[in-house]
N, C-alpha and C. Protein backbone atom coordinates (compact mmCIF):
# COMPACT_ATOMS: atom_id res chain seq x y z
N UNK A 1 43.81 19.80 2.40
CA UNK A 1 43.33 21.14 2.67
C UNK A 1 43.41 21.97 1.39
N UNK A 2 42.52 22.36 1.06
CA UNK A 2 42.01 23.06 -0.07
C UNK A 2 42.90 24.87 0.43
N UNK A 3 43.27 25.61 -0.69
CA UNK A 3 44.13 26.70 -0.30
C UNK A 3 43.41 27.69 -1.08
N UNK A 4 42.90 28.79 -0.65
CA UNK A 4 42.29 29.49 -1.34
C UNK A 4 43.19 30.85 -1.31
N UNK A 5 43.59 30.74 -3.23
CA UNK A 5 44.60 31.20 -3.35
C UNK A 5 44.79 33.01 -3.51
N UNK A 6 43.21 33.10 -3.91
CA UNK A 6 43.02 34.67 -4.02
C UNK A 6 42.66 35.54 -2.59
N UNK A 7 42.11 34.76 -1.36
CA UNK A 7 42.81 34.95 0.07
C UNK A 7 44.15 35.11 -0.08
N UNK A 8 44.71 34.48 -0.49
CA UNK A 8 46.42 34.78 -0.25
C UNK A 8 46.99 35.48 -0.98
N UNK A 9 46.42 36.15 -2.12
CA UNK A 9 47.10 36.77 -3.27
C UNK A 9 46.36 38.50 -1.90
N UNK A 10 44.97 38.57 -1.64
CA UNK A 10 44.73 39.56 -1.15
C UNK A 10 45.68 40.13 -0.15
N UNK A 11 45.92 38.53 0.82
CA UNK A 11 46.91 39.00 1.91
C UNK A 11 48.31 39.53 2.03
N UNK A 12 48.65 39.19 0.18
CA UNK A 12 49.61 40.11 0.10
C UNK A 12 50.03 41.24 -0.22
N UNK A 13 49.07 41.57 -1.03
CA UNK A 13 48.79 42.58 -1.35
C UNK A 13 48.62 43.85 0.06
N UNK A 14 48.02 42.78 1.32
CA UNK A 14 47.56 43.95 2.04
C UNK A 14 49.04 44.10 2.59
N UNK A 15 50.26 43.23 2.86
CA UNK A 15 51.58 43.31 3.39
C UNK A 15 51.98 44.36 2.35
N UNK A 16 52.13 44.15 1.25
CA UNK A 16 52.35 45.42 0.21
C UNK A 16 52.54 46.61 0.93
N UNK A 17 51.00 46.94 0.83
CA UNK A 17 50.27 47.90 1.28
C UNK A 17 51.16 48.68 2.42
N UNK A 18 51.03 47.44 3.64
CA UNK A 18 51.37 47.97 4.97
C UNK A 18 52.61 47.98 5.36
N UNK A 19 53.59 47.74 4.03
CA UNK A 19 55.39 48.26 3.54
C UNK A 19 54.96 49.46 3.82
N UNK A 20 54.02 50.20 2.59
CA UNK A 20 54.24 51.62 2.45
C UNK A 20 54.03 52.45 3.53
N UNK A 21 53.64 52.30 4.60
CA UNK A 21 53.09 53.04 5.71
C UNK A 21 54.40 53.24 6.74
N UNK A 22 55.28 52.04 6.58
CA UNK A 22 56.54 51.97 7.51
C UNK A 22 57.55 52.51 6.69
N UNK A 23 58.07 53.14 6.21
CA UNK A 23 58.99 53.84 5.36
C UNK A 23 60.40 54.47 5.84
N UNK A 24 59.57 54.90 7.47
CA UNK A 24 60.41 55.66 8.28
C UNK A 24 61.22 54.42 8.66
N UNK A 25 60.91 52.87 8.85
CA UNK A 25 62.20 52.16 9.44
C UNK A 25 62.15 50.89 8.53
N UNK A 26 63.16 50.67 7.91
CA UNK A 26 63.70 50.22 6.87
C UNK A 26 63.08 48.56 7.54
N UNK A 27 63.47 48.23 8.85
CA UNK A 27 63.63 46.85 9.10
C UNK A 27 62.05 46.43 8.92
N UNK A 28 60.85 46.97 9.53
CA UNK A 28 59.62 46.81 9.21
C UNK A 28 59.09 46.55 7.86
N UNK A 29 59.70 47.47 7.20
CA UNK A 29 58.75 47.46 5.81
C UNK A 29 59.70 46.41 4.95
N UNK A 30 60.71 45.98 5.54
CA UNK A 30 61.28 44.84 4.67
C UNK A 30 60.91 43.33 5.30
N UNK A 31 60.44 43.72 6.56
CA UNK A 31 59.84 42.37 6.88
C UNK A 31 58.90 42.22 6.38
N UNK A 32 57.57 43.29 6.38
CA UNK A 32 56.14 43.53 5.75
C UNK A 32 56.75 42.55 4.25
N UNK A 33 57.24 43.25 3.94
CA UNK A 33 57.50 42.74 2.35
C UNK A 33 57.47 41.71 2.01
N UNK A 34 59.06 40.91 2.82
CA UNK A 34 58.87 39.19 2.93
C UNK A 34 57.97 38.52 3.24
N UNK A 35 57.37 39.42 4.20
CA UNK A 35 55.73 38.18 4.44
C UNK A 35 55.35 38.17 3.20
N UNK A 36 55.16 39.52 2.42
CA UNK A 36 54.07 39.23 1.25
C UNK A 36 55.00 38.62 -0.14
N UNK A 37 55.97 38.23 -0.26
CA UNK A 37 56.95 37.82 -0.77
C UNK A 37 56.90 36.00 -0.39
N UNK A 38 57.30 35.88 0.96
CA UNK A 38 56.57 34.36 0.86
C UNK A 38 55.65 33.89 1.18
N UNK A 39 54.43 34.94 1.15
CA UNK A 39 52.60 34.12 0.63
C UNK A 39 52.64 33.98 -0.77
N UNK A 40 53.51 34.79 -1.75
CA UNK A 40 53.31 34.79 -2.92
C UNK A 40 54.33 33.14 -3.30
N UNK A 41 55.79 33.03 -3.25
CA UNK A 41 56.06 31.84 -3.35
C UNK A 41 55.57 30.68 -3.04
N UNK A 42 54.56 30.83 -1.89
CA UNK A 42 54.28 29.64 -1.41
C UNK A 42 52.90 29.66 -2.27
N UNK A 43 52.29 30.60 -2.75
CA UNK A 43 51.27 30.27 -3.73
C UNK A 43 51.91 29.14 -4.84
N UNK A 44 52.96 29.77 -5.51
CA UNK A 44 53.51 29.06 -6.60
C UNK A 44 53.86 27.75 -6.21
N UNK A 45 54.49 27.40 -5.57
CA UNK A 45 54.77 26.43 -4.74
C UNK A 45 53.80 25.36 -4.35
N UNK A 46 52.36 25.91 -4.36
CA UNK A 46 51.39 25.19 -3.95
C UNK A 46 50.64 24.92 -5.73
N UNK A 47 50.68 26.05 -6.68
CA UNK A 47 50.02 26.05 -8.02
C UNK A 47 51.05 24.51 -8.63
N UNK A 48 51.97 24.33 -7.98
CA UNK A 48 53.01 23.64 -9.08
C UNK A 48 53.33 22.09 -8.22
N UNK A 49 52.54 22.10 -7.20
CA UNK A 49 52.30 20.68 -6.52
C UNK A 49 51.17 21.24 -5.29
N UNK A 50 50.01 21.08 -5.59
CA UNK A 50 48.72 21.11 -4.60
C UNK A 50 48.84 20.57 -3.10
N UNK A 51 49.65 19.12 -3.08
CA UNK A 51 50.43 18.38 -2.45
C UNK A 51 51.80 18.27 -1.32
N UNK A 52 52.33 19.66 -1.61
CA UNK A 52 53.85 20.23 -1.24
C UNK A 52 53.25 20.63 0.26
N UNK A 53 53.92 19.95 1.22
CA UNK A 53 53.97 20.22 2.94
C UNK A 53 55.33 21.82 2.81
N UNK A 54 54.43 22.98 2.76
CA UNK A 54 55.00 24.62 3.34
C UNK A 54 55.67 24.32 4.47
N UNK A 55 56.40 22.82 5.86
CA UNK A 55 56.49 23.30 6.78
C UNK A 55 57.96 23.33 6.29
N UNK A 56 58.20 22.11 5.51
CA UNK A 56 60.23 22.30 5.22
C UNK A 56 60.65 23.24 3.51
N UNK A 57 61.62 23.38 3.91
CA UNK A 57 62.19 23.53 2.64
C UNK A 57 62.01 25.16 1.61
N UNK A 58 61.67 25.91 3.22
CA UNK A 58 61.33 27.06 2.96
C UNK A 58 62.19 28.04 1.91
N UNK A 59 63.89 28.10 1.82
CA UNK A 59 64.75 28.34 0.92
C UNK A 59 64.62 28.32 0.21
N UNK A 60 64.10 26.67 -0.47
CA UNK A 60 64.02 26.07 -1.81
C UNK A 60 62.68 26.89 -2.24
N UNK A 61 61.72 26.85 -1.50
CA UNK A 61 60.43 27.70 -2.23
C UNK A 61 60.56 29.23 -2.44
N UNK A 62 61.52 29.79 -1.83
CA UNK A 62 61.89 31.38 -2.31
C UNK A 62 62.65 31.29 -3.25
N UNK A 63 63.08 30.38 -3.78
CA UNK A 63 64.25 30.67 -5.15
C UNK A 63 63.80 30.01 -6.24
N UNK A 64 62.93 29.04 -5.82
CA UNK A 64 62.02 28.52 -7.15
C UNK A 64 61.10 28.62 -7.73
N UNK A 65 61.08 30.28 -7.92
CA UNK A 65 60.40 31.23 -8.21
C UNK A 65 60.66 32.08 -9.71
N UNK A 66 62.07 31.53 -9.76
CA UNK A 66 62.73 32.61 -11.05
C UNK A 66 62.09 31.29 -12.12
N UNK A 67 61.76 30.15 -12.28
CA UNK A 67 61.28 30.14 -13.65
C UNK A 67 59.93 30.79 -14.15
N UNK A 68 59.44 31.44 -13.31
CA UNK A 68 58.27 32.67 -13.73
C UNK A 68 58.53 33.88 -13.99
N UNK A 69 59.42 34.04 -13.11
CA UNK A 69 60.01 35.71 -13.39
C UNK A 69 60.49 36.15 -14.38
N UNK A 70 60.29 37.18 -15.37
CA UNK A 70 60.91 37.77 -16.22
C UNK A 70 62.07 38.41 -15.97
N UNK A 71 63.37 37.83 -15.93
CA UNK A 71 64.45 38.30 -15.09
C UNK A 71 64.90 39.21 -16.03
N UNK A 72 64.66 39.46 -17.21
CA UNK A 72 65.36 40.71 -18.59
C UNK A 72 64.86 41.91 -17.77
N UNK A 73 63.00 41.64 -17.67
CA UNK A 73 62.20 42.84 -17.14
C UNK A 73 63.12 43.19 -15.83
N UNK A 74 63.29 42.22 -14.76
CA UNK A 74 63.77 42.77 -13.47
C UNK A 74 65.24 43.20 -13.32
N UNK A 75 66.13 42.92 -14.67
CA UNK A 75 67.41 42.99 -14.40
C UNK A 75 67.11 45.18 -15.24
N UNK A 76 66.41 45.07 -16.09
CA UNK A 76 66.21 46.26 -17.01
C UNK A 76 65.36 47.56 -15.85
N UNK A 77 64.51 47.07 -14.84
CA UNK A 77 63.60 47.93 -13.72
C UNK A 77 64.78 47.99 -13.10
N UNK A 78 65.66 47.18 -12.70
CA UNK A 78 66.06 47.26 -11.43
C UNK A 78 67.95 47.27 -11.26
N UNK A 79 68.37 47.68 -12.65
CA UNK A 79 69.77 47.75 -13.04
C UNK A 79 70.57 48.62 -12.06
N UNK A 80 70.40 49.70 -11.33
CA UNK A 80 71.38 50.63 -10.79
C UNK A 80 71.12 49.99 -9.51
N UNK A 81 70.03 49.43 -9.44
CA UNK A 81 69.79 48.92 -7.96
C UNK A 81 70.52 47.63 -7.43
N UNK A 82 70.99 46.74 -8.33
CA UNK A 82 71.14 46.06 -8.46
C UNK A 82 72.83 45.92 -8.21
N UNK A 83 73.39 46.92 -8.72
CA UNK A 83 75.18 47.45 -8.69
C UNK A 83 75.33 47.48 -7.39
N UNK A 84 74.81 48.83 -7.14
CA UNK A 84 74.65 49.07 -5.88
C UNK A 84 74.47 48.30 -4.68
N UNK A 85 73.36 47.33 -5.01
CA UNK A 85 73.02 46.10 -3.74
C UNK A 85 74.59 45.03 -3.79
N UNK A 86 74.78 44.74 -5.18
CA UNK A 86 76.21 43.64 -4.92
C UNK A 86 77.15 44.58 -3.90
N UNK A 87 77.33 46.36 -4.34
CA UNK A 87 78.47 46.55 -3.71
C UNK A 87 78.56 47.00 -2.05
N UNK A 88 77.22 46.79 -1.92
CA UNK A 88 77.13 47.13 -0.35
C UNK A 88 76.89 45.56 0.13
N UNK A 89 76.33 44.51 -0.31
CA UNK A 89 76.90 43.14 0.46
C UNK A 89 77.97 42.62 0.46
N UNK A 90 78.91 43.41 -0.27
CA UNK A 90 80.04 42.95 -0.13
C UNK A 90 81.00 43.47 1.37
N UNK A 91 79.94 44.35 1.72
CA UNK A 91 80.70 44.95 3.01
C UNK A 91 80.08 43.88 4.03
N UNK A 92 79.57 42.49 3.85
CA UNK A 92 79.36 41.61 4.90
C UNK A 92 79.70 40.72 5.15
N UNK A 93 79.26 39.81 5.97
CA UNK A 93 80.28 38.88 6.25
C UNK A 93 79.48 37.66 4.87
N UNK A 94 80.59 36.60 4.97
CA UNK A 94 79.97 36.11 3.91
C UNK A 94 78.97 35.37 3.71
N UNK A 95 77.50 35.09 2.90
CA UNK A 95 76.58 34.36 2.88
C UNK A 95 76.59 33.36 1.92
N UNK A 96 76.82 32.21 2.63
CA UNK A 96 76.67 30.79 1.73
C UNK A 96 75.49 29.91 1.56
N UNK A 97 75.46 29.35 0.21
CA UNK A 97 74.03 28.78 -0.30
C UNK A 97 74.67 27.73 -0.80
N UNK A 98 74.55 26.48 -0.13
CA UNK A 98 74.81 25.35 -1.04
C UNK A 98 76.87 25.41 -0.98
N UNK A 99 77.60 25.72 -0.24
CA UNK A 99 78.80 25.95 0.09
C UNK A 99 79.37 26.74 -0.70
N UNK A 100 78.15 27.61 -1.71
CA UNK A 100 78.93 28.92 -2.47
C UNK A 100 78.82 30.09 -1.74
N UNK A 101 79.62 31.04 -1.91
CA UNK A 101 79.58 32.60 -1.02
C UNK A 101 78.84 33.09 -2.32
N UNK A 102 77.56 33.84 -1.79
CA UNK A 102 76.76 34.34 -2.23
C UNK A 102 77.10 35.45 -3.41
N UNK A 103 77.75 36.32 -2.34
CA UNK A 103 78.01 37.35 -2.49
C UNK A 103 79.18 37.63 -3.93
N UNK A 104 79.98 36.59 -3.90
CA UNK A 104 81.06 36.40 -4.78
C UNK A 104 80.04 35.63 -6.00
N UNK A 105 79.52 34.94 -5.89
CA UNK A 105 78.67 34.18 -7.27
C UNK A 105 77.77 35.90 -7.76
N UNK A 106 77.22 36.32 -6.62
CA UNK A 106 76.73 37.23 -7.20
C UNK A 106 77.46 38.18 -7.89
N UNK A 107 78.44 38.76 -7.76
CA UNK A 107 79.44 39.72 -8.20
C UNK A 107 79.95 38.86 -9.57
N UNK A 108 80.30 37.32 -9.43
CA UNK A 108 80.36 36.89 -10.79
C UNK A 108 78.82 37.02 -12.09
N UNK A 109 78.18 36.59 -11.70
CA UNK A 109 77.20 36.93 -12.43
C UNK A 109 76.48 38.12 -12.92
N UNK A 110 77.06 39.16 -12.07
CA UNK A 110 77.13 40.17 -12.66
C UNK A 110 78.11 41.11 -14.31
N UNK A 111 79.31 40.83 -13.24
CA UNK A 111 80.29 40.46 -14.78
C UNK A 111 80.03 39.94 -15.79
N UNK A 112 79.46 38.66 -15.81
CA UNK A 112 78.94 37.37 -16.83
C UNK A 112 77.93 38.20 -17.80
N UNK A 113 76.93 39.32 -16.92
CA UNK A 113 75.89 39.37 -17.43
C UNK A 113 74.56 38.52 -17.62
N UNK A 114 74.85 37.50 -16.87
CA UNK A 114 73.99 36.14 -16.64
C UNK A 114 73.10 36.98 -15.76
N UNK A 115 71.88 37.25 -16.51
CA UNK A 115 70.65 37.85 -16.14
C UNK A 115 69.88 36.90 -14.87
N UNK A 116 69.51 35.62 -15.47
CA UNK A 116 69.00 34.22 -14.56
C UNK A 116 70.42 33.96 -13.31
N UNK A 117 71.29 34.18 -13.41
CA UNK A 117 72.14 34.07 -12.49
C UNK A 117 72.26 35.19 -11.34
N UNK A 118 72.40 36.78 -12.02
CA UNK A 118 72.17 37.64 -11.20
C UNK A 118 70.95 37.24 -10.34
N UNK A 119 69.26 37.56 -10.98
CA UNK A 119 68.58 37.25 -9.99
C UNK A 119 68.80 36.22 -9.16
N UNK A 120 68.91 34.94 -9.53
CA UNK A 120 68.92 34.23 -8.68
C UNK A 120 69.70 34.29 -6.97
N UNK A 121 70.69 34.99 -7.63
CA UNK A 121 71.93 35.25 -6.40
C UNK A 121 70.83 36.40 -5.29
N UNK A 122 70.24 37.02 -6.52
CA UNK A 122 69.86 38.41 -5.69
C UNK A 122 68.72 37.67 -4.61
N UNK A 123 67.76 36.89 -4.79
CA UNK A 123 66.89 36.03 -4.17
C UNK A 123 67.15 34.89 -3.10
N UNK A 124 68.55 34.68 -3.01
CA UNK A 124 69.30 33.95 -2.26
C UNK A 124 69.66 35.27 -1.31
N UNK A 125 70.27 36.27 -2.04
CA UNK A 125 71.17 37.24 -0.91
C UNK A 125 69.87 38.00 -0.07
N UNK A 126 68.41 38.22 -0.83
CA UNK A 126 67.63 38.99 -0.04
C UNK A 126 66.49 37.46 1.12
N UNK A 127 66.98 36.42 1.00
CA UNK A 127 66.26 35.36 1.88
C UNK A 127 67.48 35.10 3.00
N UNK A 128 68.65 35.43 2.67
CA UNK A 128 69.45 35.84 3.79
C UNK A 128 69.30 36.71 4.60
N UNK A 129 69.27 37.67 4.26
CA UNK A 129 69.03 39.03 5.00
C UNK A 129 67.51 38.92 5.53
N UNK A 130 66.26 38.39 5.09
CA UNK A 130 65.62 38.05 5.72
C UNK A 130 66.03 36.99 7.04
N UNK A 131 66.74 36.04 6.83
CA UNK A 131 66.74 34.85 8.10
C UNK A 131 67.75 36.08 9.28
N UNK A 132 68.59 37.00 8.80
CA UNK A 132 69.55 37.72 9.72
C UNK A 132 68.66 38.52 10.31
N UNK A 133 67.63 39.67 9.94
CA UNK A 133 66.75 39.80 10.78
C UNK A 133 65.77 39.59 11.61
N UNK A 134 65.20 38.58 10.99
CA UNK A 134 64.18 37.52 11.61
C UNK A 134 65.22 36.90 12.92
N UNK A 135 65.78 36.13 12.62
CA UNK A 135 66.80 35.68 13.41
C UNK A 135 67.35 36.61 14.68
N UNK A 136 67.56 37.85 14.33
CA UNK A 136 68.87 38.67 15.32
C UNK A 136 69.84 38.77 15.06
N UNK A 137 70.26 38.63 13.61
CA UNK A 137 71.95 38.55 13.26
C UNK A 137 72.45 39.69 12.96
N UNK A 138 71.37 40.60 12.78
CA UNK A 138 71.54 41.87 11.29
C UNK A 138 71.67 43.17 13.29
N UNK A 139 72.73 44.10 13.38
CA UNK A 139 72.43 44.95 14.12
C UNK A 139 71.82 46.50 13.60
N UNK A 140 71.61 47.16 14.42
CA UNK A 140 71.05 48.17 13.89
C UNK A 140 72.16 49.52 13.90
N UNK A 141 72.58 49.46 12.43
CA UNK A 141 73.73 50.50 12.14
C UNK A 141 73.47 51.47 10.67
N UNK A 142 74.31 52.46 10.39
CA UNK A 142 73.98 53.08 8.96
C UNK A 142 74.03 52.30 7.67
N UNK A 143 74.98 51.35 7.68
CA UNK A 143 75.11 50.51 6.83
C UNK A 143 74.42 49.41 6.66
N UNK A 144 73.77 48.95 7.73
CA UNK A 144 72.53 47.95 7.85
C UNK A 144 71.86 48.55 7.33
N UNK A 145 70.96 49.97 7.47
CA UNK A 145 69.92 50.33 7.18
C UNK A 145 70.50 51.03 5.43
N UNK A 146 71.43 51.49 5.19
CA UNK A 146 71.46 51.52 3.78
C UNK A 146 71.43 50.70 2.71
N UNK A 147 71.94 49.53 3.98
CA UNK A 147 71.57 48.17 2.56
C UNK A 147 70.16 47.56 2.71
N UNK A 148 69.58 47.91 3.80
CA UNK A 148 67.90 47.70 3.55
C UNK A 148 67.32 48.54 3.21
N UNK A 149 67.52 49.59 2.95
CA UNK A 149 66.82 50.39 1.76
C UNK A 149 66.71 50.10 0.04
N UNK A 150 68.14 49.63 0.06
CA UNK A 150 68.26 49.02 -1.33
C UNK A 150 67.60 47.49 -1.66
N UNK A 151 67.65 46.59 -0.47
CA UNK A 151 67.02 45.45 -0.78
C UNK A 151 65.55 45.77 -0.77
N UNK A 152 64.90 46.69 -0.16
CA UNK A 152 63.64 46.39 0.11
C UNK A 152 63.28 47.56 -1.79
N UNK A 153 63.89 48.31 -2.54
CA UNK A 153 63.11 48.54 -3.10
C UNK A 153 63.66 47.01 -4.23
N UNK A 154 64.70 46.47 -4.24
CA UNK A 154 64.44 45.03 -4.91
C UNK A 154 63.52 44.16 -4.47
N UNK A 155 63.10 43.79 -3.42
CA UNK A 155 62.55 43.00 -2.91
C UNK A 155 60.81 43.32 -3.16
N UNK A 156 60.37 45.02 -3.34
CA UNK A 156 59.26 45.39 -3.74
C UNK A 156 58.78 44.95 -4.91
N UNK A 157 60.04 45.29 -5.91
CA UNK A 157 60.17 45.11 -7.45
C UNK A 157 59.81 43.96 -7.99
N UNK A 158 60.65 42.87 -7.19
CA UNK A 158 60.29 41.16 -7.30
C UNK A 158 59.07 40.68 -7.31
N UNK A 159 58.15 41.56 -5.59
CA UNK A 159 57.72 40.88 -5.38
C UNK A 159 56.51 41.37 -5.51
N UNK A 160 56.12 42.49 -6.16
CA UNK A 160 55.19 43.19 -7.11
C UNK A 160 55.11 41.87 -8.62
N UNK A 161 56.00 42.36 -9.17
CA UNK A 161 56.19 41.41 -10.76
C UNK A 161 55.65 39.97 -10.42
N UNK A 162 56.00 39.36 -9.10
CA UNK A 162 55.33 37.96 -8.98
C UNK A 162 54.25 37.79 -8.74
N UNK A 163 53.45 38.83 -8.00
CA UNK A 163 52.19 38.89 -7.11
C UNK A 163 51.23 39.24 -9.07
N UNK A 164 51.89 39.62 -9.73
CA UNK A 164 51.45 39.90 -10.75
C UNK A 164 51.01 38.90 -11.93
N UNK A 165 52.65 37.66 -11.64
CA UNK A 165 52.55 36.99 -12.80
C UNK A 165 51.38 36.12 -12.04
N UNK A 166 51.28 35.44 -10.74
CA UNK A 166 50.36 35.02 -10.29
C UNK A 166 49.09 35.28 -10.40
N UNK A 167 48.71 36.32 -10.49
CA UNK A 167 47.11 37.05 -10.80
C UNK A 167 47.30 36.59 -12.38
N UNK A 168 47.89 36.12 -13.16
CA UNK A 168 47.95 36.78 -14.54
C UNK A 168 47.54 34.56 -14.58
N UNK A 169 48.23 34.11 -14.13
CA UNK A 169 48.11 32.98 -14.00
C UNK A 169 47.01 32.45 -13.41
N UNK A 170 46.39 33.02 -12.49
CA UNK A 170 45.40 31.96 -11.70
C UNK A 170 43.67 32.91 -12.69
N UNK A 171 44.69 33.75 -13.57
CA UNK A 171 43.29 34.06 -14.10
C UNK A 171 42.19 35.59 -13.56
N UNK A 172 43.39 36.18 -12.48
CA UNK A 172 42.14 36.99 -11.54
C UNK A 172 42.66 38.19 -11.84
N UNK A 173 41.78 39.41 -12.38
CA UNK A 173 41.58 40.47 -12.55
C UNK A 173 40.85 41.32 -11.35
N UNK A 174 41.71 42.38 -11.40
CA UNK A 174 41.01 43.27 -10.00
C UNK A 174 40.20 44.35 -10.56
């Protein structure tokens, strides 16, 4: 099956879009987002094996994303946001990737200054918080919704810069 990729670059763009309209409730426009967040991975995903079955391994295609990303650019856009997001997941319970706590690798890599490490954690901690809402895990409290305010303008930031490097890659000018 042939994937026609600037259909999918449009369709995210239009999730973009239809973030900005939901503003008033944090959980919407951060779902909006992830949709358009993983049409865009799964573009890459598909640019970097034509071949790759989207039904498993959905994790692995949201995080194998940072060898495109300019993580200097996203750590330099997105620095206060970024403090801030470690110190409000730390008020959760803990999220493990691979039998590491997320949350603690992330807080190390912050220290480190490990730019490729921060994001990475940050792309792990915001595909969590996607599966907790999607799922039913996440309830609806002040602190839920203050830390989805902060992920979703990371999660914009990301997933703007990718929807970008992708256009910049497949060649298409708007």
């Amino acid at each position: 099956m042939v994937i026609d990729h600037w259909f999918s670059l449009q369709k995210a763009e239009e999730w973009i879009e239809k973030s900005k309209n939901e503003i008033d409730d944090p959980f919407n426009t951060y779902a909006d987002l992830y949709i358009a967040y993983n049409i865009l991975y799964n573009i890459k995903a598909k640019l970097d094996d034509p071949n790759i079955s989207l039904e498993w391994r959905d994790s692995n295609r949201a995080i194998n994303i940072l060898d495109i990303l300019d993580v200097d650019y996203l750590i330099n856009t997105l620095n206060s946001n970024i403090e801030q997001f470690v110190n409000m997941v730390l008020l959760f319970k803990s999220e493990m990737w691979n039998k590491k706590n997320i949350q603690v690798e992330l807080q190390r890599a912050l220290i480190m200054g490990d730019n490729k490490l921060i994001i990475e954690y940050v792309l792990k901690m915001l595909y969590k918080i996607r599966c907790n809402l999607f799922h039913g895990e996440k309830g609806v409290n002040e602190i839920q919704r203050r830390l989805l305010i902060n992920a979703i303008i990371i999660l914009e930031t990301i997933t703007v810069h990718l929807k970008e490097i992708l256009e910049n890659k497949l060649h298409i000018t708007d």
